[in-house]
C-alpha atoms as a PDB file:
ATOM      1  CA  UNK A   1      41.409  90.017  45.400  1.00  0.00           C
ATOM      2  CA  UNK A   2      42.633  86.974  47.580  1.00  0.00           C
ATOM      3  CA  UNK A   3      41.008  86.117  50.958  1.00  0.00           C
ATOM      4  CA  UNK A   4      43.421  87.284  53.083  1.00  0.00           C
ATOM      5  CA  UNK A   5      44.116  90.637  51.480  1.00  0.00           C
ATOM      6  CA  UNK A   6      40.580  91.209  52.327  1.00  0.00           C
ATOM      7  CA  UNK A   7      40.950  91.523  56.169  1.00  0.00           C
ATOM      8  CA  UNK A   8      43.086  94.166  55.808  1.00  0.00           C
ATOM      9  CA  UNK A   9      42.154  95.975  52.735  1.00  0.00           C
ATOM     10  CA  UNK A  10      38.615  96.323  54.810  1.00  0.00           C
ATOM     11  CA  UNK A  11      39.939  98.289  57.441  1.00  0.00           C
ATOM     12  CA  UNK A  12      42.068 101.035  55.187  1.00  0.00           C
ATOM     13  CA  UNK A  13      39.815 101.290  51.812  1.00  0.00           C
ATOM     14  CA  UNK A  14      36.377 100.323  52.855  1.00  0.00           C
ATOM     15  CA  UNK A  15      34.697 101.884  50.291  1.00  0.00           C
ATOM     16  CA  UNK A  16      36.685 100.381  46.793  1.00  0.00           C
ATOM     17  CA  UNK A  17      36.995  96.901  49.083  1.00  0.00           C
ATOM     18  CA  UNK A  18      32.802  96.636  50.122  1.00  0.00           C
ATOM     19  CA  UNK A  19      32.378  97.711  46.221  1.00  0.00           C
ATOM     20  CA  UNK A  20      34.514  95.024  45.138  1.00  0.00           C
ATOM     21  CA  UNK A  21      32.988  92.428  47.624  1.00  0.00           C
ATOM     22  CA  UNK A  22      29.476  93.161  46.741  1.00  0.00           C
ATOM     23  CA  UNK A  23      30.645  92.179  42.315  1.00  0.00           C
ATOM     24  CA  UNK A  24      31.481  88.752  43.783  1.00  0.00           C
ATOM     25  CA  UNK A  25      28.900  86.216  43.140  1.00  0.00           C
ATOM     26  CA  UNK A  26      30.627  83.568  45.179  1.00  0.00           C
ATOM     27  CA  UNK A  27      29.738  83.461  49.119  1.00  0.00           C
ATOM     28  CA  UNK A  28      32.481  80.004  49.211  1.00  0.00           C
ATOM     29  CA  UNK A  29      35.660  82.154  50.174  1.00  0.00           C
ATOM     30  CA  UNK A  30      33.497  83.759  52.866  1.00  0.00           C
ATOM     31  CA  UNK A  31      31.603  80.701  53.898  1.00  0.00           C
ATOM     32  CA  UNK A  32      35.688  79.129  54.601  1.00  0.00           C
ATOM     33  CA  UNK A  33      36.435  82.155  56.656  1.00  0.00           C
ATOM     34  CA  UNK A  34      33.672  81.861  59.204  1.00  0.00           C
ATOM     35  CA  UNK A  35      33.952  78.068  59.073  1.00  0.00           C
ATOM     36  CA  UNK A  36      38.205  78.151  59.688  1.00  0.00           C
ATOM     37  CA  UNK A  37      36.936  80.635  62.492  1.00  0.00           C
ATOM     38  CA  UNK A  38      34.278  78.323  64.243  1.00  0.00           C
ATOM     39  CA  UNK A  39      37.135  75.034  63.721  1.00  0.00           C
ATOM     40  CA  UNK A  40      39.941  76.949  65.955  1.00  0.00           C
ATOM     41  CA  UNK A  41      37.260  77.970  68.298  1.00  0.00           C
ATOM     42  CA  UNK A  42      35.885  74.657  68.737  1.00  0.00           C
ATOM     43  CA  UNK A  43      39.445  73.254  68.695  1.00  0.00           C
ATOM     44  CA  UNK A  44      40.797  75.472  71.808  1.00  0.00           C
ATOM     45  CA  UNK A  45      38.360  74.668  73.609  1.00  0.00           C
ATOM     46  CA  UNK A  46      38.321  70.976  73.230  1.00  0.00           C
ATOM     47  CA  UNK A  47      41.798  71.640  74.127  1.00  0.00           C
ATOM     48  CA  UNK A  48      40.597  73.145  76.886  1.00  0.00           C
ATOM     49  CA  UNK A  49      38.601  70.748  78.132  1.00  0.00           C
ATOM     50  CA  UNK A  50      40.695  68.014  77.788  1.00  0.00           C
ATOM     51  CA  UNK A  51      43.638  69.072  79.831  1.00  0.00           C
ATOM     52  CA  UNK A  52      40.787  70.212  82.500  1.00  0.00           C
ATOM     53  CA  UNK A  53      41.799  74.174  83.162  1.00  0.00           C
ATOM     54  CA  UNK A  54      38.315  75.446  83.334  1.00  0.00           C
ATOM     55  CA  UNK A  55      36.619  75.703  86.023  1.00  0.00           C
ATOM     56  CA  UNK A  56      40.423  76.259  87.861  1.00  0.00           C
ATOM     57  CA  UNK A  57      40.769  75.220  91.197  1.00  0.00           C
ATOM     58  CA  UNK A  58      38.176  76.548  93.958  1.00  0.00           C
ATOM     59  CA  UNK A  59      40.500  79.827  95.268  1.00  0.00           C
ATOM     60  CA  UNK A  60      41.425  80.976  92.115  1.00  0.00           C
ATOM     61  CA  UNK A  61      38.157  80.296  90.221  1.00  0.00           C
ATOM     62  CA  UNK A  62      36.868  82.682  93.590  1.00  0.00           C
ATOM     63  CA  UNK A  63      39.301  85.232  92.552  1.00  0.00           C
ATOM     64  CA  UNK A  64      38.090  85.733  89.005  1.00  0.00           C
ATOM     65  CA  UNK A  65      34.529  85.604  89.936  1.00  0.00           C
ATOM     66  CA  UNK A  66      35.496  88.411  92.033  1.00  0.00           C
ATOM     67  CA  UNK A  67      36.984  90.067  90.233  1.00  0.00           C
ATOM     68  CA  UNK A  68      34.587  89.967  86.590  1.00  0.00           C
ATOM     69  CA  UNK A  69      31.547  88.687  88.706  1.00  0.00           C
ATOM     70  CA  UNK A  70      29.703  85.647  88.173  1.00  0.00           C
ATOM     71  CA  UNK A  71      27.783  86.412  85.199  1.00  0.00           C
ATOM     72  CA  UNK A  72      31.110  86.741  83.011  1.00  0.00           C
ATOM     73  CA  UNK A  73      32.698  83.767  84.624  1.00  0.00           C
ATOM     74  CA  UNK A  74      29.549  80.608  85.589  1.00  0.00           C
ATOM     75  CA  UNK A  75      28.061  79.052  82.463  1.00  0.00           C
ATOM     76  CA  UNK A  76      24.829  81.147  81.557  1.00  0.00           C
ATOM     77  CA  UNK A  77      23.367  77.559  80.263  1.00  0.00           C
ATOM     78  CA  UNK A  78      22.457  75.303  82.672  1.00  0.00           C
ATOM     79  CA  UNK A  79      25.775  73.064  81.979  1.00  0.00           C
ATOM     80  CA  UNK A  80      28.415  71.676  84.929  1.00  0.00           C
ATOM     81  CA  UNK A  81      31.308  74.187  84.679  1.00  0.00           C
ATOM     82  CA  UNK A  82      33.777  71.270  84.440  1.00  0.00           C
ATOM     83  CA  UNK A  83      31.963  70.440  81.105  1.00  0.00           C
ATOM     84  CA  UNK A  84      31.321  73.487  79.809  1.00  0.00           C
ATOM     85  CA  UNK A  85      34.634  74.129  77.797  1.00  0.00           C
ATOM     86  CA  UNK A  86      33.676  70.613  75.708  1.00  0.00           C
ATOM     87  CA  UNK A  87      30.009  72.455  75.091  1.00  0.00           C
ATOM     88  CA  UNK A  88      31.400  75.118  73.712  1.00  0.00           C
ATOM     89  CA  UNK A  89      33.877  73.074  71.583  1.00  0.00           C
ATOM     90  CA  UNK A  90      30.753  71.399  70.352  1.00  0.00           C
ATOM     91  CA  UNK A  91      28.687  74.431  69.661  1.00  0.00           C
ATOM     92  CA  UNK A  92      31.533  76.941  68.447  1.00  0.00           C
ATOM     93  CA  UNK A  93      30.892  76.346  64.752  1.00  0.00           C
ATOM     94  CA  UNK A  94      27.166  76.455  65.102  1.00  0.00           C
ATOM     95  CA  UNK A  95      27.357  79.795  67.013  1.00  0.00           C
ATOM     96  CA  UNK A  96      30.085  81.383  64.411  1.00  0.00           C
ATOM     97  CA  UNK A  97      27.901  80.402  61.413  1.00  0.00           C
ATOM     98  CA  UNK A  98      24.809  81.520  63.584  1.00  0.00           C
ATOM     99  CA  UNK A  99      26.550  85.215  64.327  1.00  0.00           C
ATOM    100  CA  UNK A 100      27.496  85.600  60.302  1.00  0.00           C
ATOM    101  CA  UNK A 101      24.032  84.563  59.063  1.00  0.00           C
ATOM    102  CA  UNK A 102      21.798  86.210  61.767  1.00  0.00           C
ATOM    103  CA  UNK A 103      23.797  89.807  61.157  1.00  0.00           C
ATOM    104  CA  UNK A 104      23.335  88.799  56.887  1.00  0.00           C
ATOM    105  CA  UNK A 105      19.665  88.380  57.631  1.00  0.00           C
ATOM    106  CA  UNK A 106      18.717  91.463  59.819  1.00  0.00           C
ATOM    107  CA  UNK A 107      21.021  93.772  57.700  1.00  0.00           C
ATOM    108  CA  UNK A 108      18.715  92.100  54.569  1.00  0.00           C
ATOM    109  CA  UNK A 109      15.475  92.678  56.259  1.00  0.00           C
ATOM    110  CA  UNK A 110      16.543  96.637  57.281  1.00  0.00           C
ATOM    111  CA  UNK A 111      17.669  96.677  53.109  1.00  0.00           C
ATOM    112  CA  UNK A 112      14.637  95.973  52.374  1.00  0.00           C
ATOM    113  CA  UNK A 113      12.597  98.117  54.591  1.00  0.00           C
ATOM    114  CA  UNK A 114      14.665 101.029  53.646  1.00  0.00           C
ATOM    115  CA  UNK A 115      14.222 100.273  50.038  1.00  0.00           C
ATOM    116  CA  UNK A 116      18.141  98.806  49.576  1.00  0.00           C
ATOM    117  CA  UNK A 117      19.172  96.733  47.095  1.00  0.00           C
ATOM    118  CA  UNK A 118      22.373  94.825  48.832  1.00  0.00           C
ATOM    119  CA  UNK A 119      21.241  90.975  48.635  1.00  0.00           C
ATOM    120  CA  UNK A 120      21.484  88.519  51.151  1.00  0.00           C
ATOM    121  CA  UNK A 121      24.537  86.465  49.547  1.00  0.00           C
ATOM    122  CA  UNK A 122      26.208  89.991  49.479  1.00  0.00           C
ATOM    123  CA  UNK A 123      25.636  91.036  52.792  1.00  0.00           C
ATOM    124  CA  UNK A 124      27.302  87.461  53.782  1.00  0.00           C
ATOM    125  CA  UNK A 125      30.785  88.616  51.591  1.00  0.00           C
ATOM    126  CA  UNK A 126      30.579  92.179  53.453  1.00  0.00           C
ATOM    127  CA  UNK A 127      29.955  90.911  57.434  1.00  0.00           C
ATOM    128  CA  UNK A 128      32.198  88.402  56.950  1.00  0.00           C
ATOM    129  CA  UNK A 129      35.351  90.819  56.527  1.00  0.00           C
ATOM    130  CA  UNK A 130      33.852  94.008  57.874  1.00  0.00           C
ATOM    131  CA  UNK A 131      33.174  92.592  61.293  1.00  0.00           C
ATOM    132  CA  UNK A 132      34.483  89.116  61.693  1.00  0.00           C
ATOM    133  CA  UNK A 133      37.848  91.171  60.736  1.00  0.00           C
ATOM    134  CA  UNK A 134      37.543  93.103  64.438  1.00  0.00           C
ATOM    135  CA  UNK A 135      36.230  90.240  65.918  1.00  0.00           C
ATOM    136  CA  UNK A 136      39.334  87.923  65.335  1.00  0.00           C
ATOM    137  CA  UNK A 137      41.835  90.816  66.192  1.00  0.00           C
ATOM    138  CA  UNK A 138      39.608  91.057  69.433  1.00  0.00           C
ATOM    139  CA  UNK A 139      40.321  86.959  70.357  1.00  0.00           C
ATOM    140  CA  UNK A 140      43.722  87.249  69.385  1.00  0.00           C
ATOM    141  CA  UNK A 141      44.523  89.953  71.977  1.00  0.00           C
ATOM    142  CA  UNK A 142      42.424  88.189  74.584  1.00  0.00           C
ATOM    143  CA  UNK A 143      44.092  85.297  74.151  1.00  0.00           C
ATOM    144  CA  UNK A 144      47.982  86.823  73.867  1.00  0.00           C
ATOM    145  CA  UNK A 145      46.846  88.997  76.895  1.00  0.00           C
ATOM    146  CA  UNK A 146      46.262  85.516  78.562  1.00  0.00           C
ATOM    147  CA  UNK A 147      49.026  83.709  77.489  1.00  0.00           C
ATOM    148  CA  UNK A 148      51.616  86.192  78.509  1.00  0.00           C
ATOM    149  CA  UNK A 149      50.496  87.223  81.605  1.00  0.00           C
ATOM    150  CA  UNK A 150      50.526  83.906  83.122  1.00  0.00           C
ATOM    151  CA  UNK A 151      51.048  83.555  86.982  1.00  0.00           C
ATOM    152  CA  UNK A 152      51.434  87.392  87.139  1.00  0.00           C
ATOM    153  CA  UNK A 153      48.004  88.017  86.049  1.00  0.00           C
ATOM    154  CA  UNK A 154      45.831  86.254  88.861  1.00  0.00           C
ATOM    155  CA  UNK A 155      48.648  87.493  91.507  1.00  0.00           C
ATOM    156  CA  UNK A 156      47.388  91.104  90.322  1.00  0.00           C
ATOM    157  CA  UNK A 157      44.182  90.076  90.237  1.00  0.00           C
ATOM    158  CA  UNK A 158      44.606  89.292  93.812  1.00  0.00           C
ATOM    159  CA  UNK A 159      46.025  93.001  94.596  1.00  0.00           C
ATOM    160  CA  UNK A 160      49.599  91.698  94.972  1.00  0.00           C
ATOM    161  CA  UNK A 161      50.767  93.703  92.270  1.00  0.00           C
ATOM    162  CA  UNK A 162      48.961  96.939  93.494  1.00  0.00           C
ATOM    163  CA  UNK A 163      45.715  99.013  92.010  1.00  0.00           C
ATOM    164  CA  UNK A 164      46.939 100.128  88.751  1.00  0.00           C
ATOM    165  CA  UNK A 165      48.303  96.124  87.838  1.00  0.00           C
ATOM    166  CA  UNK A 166      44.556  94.860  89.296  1.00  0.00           C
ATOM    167  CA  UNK A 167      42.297  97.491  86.940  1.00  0.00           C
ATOM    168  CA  UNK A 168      44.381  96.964  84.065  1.00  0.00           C
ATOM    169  CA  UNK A 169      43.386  93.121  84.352  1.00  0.00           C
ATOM    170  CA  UNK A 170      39.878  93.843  85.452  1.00  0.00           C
ATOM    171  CA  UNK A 171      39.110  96.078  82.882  1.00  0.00           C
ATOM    172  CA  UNK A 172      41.537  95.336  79.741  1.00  0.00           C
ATOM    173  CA  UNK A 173      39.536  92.608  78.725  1.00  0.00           C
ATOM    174  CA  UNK A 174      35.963  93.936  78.491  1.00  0.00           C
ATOM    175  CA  UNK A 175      37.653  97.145  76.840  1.00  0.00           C
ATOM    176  CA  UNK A 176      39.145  94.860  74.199  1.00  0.00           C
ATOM    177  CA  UNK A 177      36.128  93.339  72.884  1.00  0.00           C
ATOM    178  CA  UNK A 178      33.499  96.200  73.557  1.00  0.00           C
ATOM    179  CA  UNK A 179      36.032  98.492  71.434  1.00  0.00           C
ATOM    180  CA  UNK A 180      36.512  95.650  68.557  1.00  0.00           C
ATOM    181  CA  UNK A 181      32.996  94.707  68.316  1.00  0.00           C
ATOM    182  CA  UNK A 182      31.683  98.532  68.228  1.00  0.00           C
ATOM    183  CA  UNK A 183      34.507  99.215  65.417  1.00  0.00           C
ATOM    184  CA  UNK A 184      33.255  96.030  63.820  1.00  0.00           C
ATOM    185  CA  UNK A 185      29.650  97.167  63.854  1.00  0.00           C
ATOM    186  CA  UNK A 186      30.877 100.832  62.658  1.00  0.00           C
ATOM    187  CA  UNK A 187      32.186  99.057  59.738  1.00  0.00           C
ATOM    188  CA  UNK A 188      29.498  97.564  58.808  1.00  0.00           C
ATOM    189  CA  UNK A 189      27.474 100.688  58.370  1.00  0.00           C
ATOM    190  CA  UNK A 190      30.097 101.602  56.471  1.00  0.00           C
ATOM    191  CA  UNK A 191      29.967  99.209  53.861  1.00  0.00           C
ATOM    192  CA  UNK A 192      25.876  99.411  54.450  1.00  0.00           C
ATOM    193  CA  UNK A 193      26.524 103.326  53.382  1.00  0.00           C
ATOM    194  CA  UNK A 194      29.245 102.870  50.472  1.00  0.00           C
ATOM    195  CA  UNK A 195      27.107  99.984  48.998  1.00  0.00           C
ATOM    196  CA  UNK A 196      23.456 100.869  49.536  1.00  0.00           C
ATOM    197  CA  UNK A 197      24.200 104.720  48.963  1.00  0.00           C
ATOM    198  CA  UNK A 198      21.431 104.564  52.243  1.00  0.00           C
ATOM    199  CA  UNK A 199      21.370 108.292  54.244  1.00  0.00           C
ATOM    200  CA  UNK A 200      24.008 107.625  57.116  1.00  0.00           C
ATOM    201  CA  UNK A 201      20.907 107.353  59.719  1.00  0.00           C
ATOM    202  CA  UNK A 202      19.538 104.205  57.779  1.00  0.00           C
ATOM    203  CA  UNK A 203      23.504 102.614  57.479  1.00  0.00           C
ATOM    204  CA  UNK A 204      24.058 103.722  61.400  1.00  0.00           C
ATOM    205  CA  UNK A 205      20.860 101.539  62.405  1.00  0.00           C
ATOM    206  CA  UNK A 206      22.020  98.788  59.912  1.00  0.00           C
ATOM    207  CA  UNK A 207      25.412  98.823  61.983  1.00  0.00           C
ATOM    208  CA  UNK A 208      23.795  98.719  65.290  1.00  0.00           C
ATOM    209  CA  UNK A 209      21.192  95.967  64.970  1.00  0.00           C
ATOM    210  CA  UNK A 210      23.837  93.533  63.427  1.00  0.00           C
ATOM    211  CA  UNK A 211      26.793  94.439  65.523  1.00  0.00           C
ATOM    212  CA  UNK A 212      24.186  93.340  68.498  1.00  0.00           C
ATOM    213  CA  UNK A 213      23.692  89.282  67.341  1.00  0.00           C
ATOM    214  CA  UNK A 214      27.601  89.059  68.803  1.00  0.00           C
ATOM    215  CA  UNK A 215      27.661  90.990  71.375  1.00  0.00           C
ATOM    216  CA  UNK A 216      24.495  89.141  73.068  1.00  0.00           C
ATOM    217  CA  UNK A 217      25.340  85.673  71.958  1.00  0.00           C
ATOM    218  CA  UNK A 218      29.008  85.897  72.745  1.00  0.00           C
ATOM    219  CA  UNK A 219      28.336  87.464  76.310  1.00  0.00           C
ATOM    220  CA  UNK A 220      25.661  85.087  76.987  1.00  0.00           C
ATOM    221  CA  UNK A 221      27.400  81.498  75.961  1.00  0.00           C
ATOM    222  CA  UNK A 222      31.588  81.845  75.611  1.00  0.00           C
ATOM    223  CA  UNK A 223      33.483  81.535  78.820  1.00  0.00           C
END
């Protein structure tokens, strides 16, 4: 089974693909996923940062903080907003391979409290598509939302464009990723389930604890 037939055989046959991923011995294919991931990130936003479009200029930097509020749009580390894009390009690969080997490790630690037998290495195959899968399709429509909206997006934003034009900016983003990341962690009490043959309590909690490592760290540090 190649790499990329992996992202999408996840989503329609979970069961014969986390079966499949848990008889490789190899984490390497997996390992070049995350680390491919972590490069673009850090890559966009060293693009970012060197053609200077974050923090944008005063007004309209006001007009998303109104409109998302200043915890989703001011650095939550103690960073000048003008350098913060070039942080993140520095710490984007640390924080991807963080995100894959924190969710490995707590979905080990539950395995072994609940008397599983999924190993660590294994648990690294199965995140990597079962979640990282929803997590990629979540920056990709962030970023084509973005990129298509252009000048019409921070006019709605504004109100120019009336109520309906303003929520669906306001909200479409949060919806995007709180819906991917949730299906992501979903999935990975799937595979928990189909792998560990765990009750579907133990697999649920399994799915929950590791879908949270993204959630908090991406919420806390991206901008």
């Amino acid at each position: 089974m190649n790499t990329i037939s992996k992202f999408w055989k996840i989503i329609v046959a979970p069961r014969r693909t986390a079966l499949d991923l848990v008889k490789e011995n190899d984490i390497r294919s997996a390992l070049y996923v995350i680390l491919g991931l972590g490069i673009v990130l850090a890559l966009m936003n060293l693009a970012s940062a060197l053609t200077h479009d974050f923090p944008p200029p005063a007004d309209e930097f006001q007009t998303w903080i109104d409109a998302y509020g200043e915890f989703a749009m001011l650095p939550f580390l103690n960073i000048p907003p003008e350098n913060y894009r070039l942080a993140q390009a520095i710490f984007a690969i640390p924080l991807v391979l963080a995100l894959w080997i924190l969710m490995a490790g707590s979905a080990r630690l539950l395995s072994i409290l609940f008397g599983g037998k999924v190993s660590y290495d294994q648990y690294l195959n199965l995140f990597c598509f079962s979640f990282f899968t929803f997590l990629i399709l979540a920056g990709v429509i962030d970023t084509a939302i973005n990129l298509l909206s252009g000048d019409y997006m921070l006019a709605s934003l504004r109100g120019v464009h009336g109520a309906f034009a303003r929520g669906f900016y306001v909200y479409s983003f949060s919806i995007n990723w709180t819906v991917l990341l949730t299906v992501g962690g979903v999935y990975n009490a799937l595979v928990s389930y189909f792998t560990e043959k765990f009750a579907a309590w133990k697999a649920a909690v399994i799915g929950m604890v590791t879908m949270s490592w993204p959630i908090v760290l991406i919420t806390l540090l991206l901008r």
